[in-house]
N, C-alpha and C. Protein backbone atom coordinates (compact mmCIF):
# COMPACT_ATOMS: atom_id res chain seq x y z
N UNK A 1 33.19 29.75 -235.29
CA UNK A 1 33.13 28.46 -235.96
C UNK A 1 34.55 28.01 -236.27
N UNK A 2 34.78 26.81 -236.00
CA UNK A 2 36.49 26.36 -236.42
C UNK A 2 36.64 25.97 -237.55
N UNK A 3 38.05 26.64 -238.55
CA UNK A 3 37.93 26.34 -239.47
C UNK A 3 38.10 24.77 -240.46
N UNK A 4 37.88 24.92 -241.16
CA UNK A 4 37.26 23.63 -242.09
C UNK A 4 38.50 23.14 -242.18
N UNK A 5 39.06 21.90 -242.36
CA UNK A 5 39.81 21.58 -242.92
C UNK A 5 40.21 20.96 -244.25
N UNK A 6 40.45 21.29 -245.12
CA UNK A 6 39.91 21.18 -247.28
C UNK A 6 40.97 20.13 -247.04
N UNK A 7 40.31 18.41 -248.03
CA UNK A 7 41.41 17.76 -248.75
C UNK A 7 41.80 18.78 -249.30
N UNK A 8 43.64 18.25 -249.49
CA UNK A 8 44.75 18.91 -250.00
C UNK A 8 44.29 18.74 -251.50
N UNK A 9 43.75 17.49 -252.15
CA UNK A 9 43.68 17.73 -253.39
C UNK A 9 42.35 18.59 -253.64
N UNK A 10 41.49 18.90 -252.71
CA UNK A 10 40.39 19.82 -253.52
C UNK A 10 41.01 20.89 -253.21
N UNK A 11 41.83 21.62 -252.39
CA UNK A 11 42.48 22.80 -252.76
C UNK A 11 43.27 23.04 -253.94
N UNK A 12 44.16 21.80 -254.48
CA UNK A 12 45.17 22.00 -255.73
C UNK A 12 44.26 22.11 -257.18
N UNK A 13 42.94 21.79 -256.68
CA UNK A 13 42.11 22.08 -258.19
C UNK A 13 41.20 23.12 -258.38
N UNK A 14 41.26 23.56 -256.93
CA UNK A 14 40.43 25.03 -257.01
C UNK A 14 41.24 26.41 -256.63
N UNK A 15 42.31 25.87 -256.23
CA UNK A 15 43.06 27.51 -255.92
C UNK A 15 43.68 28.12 -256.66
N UNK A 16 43.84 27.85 -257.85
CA UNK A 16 44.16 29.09 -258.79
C UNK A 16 42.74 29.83 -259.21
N UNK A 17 41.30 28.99 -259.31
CA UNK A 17 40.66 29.87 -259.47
C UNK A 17 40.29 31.20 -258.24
N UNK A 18 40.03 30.22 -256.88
CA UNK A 18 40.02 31.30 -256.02
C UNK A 18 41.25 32.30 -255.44
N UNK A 19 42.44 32.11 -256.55
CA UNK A 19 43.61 32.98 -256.33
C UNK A 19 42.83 34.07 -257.22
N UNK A 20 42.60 33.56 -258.20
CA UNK A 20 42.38 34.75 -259.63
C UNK A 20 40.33 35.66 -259.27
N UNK A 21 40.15 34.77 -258.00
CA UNK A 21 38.50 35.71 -257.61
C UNK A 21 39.11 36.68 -256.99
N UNK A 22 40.41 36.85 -256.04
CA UNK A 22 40.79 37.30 -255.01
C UNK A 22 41.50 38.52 -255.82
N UNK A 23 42.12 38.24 -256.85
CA UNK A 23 42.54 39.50 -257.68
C UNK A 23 41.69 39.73 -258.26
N UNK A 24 40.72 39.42 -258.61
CA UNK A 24 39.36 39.67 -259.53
C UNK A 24 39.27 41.47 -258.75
N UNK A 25 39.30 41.44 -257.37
CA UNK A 25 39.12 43.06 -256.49
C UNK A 25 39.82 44.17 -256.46
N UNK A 26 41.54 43.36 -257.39
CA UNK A 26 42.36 44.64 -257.36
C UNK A 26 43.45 44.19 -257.58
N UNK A 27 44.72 44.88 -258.00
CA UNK A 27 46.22 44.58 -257.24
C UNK A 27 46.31 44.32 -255.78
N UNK A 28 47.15 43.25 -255.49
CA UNK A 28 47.58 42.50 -254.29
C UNK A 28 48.83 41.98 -254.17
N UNK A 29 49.42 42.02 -253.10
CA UNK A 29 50.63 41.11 -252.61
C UNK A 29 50.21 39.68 -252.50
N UNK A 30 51.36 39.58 -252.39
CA UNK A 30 51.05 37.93 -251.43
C UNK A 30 50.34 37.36 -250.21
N UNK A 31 50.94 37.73 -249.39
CA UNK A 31 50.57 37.69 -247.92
C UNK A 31 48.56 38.32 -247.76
N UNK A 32 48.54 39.44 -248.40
CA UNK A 32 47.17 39.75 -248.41
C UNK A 32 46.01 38.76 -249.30
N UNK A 33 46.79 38.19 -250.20
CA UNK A 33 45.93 36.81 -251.16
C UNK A 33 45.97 36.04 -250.50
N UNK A 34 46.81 35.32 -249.56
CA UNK A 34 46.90 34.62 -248.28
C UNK A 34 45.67 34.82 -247.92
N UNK A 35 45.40 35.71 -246.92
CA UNK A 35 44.90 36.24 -245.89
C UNK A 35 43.50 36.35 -246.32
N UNK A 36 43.27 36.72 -247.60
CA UNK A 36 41.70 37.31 -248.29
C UNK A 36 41.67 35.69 -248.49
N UNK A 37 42.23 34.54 -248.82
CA UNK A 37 41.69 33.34 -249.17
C UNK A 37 41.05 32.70 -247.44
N UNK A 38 42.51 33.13 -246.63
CA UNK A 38 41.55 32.48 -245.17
C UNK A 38 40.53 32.76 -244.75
N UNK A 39 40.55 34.29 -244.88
CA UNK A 39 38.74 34.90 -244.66
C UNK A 39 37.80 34.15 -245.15
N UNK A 40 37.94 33.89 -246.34
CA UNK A 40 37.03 33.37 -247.21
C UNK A 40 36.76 32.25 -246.96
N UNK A 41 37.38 31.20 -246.05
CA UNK A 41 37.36 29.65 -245.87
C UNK A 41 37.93 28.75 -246.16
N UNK A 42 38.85 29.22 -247.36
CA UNK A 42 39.44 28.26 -248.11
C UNK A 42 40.52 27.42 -247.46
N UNK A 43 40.99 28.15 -246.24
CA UNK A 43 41.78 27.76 -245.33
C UNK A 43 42.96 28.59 -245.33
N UNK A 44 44.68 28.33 -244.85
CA UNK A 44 45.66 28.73 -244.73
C UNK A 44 46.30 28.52 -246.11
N UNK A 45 46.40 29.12 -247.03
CA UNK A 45 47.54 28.71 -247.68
C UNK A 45 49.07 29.37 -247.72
N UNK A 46 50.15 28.75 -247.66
CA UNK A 46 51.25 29.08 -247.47
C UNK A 46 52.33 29.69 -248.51
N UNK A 47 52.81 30.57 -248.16
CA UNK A 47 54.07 30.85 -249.47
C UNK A 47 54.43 29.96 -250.55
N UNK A 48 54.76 28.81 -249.72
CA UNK A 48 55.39 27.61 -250.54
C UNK A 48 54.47 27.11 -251.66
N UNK A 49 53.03 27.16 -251.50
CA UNK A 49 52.16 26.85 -252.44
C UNK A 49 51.95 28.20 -253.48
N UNK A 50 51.15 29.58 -252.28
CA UNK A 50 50.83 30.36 -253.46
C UNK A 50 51.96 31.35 -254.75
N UNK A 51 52.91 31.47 -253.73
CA UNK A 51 53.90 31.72 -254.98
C UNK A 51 54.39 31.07 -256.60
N UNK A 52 54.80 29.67 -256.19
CA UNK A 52 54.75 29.00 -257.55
C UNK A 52 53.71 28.86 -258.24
N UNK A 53 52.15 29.08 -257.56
CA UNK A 53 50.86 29.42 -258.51
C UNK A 53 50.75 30.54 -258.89
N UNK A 54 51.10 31.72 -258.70
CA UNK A 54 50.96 33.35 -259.07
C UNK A 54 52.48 32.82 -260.23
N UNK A 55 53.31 32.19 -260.17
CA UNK A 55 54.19 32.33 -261.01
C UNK A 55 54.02 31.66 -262.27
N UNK A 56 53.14 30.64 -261.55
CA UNK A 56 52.58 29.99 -263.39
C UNK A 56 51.64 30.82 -263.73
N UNK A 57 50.57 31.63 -263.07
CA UNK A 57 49.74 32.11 -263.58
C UNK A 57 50.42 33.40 -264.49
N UNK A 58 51.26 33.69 -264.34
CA UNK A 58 51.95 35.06 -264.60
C UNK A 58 53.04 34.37 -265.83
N UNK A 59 53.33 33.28 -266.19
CA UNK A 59 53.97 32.75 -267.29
C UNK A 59 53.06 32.32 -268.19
N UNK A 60 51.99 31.87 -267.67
CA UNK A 60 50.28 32.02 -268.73
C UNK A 60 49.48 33.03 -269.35
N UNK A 61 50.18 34.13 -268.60
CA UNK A 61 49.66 35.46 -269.20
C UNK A 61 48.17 36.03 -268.47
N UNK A 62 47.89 35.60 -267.32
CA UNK A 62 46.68 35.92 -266.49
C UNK A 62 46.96 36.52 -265.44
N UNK A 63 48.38 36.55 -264.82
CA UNK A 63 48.48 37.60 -264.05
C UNK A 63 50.17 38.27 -264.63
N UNK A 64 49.96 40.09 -264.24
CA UNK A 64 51.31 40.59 -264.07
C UNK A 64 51.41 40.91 -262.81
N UNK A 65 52.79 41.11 -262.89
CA UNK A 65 53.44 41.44 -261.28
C UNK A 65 54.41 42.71 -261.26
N UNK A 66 54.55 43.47 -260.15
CA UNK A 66 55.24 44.83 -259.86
C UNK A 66 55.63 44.65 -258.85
N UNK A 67 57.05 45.47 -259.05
CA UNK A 67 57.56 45.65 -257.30
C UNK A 67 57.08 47.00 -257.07
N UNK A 68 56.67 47.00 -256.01
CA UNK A 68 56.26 48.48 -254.91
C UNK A 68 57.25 48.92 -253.89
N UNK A 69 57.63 50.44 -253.64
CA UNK A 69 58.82 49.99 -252.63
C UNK A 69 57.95 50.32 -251.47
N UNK A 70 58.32 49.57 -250.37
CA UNK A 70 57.74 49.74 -249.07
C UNK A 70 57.72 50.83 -247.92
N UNK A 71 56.81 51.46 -246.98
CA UNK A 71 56.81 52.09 -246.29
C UNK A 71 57.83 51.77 -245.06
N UNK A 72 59.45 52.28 -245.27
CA UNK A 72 60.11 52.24 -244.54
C UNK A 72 60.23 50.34 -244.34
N UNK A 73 60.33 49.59 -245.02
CA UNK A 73 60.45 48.01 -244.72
C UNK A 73 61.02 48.14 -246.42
N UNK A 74 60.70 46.45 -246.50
CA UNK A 74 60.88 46.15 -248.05
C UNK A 74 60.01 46.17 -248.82
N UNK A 75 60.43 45.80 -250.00
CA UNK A 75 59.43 46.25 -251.09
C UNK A 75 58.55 45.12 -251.22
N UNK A 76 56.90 45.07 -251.94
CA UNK A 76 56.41 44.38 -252.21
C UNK A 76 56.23 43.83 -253.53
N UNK A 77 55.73 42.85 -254.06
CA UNK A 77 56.03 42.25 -255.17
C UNK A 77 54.09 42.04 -255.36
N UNK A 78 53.28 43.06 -256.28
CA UNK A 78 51.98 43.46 -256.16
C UNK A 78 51.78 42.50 -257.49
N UNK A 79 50.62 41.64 -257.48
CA UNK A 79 50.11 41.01 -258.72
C UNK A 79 48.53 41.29 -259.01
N UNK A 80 48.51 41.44 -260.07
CA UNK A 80 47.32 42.04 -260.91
C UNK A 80 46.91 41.22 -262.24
N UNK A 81 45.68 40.94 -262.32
CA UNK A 81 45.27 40.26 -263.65
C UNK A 81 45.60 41.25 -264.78
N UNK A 82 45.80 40.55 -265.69
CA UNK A 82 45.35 40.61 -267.10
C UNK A 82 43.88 40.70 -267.70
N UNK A 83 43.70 41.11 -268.96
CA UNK A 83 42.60 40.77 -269.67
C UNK A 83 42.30 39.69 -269.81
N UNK A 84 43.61 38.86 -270.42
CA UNK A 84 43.53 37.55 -270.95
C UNK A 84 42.75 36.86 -269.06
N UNK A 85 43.47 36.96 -267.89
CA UNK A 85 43.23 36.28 -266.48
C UNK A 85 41.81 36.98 -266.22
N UNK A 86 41.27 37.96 -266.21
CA UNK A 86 39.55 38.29 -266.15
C UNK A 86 38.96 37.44 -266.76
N UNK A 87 39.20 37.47 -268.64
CA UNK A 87 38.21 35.97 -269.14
C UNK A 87 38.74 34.67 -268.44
N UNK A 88 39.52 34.13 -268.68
CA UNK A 88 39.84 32.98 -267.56
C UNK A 88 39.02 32.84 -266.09
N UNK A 89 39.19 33.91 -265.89
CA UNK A 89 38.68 33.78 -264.69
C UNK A 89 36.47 33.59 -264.80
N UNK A 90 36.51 34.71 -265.67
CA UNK A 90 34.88 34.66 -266.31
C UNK A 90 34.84 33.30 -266.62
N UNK A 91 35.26 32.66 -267.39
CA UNK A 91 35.15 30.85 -268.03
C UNK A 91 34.93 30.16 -266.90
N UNK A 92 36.18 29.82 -266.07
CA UNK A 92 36.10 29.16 -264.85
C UNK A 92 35.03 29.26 -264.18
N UNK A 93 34.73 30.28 -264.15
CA UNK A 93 33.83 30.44 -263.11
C UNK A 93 32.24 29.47 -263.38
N UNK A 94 32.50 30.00 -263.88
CA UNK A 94 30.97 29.24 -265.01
C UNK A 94 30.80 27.87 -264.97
N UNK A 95 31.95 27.30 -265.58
CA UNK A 95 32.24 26.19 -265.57
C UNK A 95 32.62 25.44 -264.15
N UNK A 96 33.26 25.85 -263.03
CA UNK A 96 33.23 25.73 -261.90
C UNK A 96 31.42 25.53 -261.13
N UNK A 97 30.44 26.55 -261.24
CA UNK A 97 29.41 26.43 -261.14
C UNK A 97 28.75 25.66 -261.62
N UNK A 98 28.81 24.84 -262.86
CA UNK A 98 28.31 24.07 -263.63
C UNK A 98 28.82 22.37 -263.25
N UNK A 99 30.65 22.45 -262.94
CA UNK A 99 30.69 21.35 -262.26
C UNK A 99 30.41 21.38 -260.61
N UNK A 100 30.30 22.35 -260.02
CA UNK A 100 29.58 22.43 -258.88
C UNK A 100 28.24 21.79 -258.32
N UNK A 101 27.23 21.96 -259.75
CA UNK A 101 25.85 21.41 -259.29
C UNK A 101 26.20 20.14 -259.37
N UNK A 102 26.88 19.76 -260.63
CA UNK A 102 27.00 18.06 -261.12
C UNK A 102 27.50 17.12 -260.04
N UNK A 103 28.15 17.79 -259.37
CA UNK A 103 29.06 17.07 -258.23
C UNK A 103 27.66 17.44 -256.92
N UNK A 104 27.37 18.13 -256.91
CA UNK A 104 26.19 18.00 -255.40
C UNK A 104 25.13 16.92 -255.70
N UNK A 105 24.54 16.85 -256.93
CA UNK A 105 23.81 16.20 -257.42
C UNK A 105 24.35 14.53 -257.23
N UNK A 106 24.97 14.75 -257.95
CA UNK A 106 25.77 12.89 -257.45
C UNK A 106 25.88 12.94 -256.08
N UNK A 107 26.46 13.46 -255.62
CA UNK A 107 26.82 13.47 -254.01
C UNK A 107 26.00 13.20 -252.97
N UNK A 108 24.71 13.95 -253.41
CA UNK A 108 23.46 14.07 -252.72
C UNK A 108 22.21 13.19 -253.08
N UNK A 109 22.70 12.46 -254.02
CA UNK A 109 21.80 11.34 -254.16
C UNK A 109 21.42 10.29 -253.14
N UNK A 110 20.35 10.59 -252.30
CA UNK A 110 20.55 9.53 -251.34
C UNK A 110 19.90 8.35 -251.79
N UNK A 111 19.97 7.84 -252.91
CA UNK A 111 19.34 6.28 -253.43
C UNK A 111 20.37 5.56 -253.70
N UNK A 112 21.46 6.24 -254.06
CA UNK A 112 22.95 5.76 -254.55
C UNK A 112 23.03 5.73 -255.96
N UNK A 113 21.60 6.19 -256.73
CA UNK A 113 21.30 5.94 -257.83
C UNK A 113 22.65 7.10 -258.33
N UNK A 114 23.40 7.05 -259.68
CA UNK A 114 23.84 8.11 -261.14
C UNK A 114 23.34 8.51 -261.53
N UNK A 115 21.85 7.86 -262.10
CA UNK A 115 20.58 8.58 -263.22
C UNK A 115 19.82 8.62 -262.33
């Protein structure tokens, strides 16, 4: 199946949550949060985007970060939630699901009707 192509703005309002599902599984690098988001559908996202989001998330207190030294290469730079980034992430989620139906519901109205 070829992949989807996401408006740019519905990625900028959902990818910190599906950054923080993707660590929800463990410590991770970069490149592998990359990679676990393309699997997933969300599409390609690039350095240039997910770094400055792991870096706000990590000045918010929802994710920390470690360097690892590498197998004969360089070292990696591994990010891991917080307590505080699990509930965040628990909230969102919820609330993501909740504006999820609201938005299919309008969407899928085929009368054009709101109410």
């Amino acid at each position: 199946m070829p992949e989807m192509k996401w408006p740019s703005d519905w990625l900028r309002g959902v990818l910190p949550l599906a950054v923080l599902a993707v660590l929800r599984e463990g410590p991770t690098y970069g490149y592998a949060i990359s990679t676990a988001l393309e699997r997933a559908g969300v599409g390609a996202v690039k350095g240039g985007t997910l770094y400055p989001l792991l870096a706000r998330l990590e000045k918010d207190g929802l994710v920390v970060s470690r360097w690892e030294a590498g197998d004969g290469g360089p070292g990696r730079k591994y990010f891991e939630l917080t307590e505080a980034g699990t509930a965040q992430f628990a909230e969102r989620r919820e609330q993501w699901s909740r504006f999820g139906s609201v938005v299919a519901h309008l969407v899928g109205n085929r009368e054009g009707k709101t109410r």
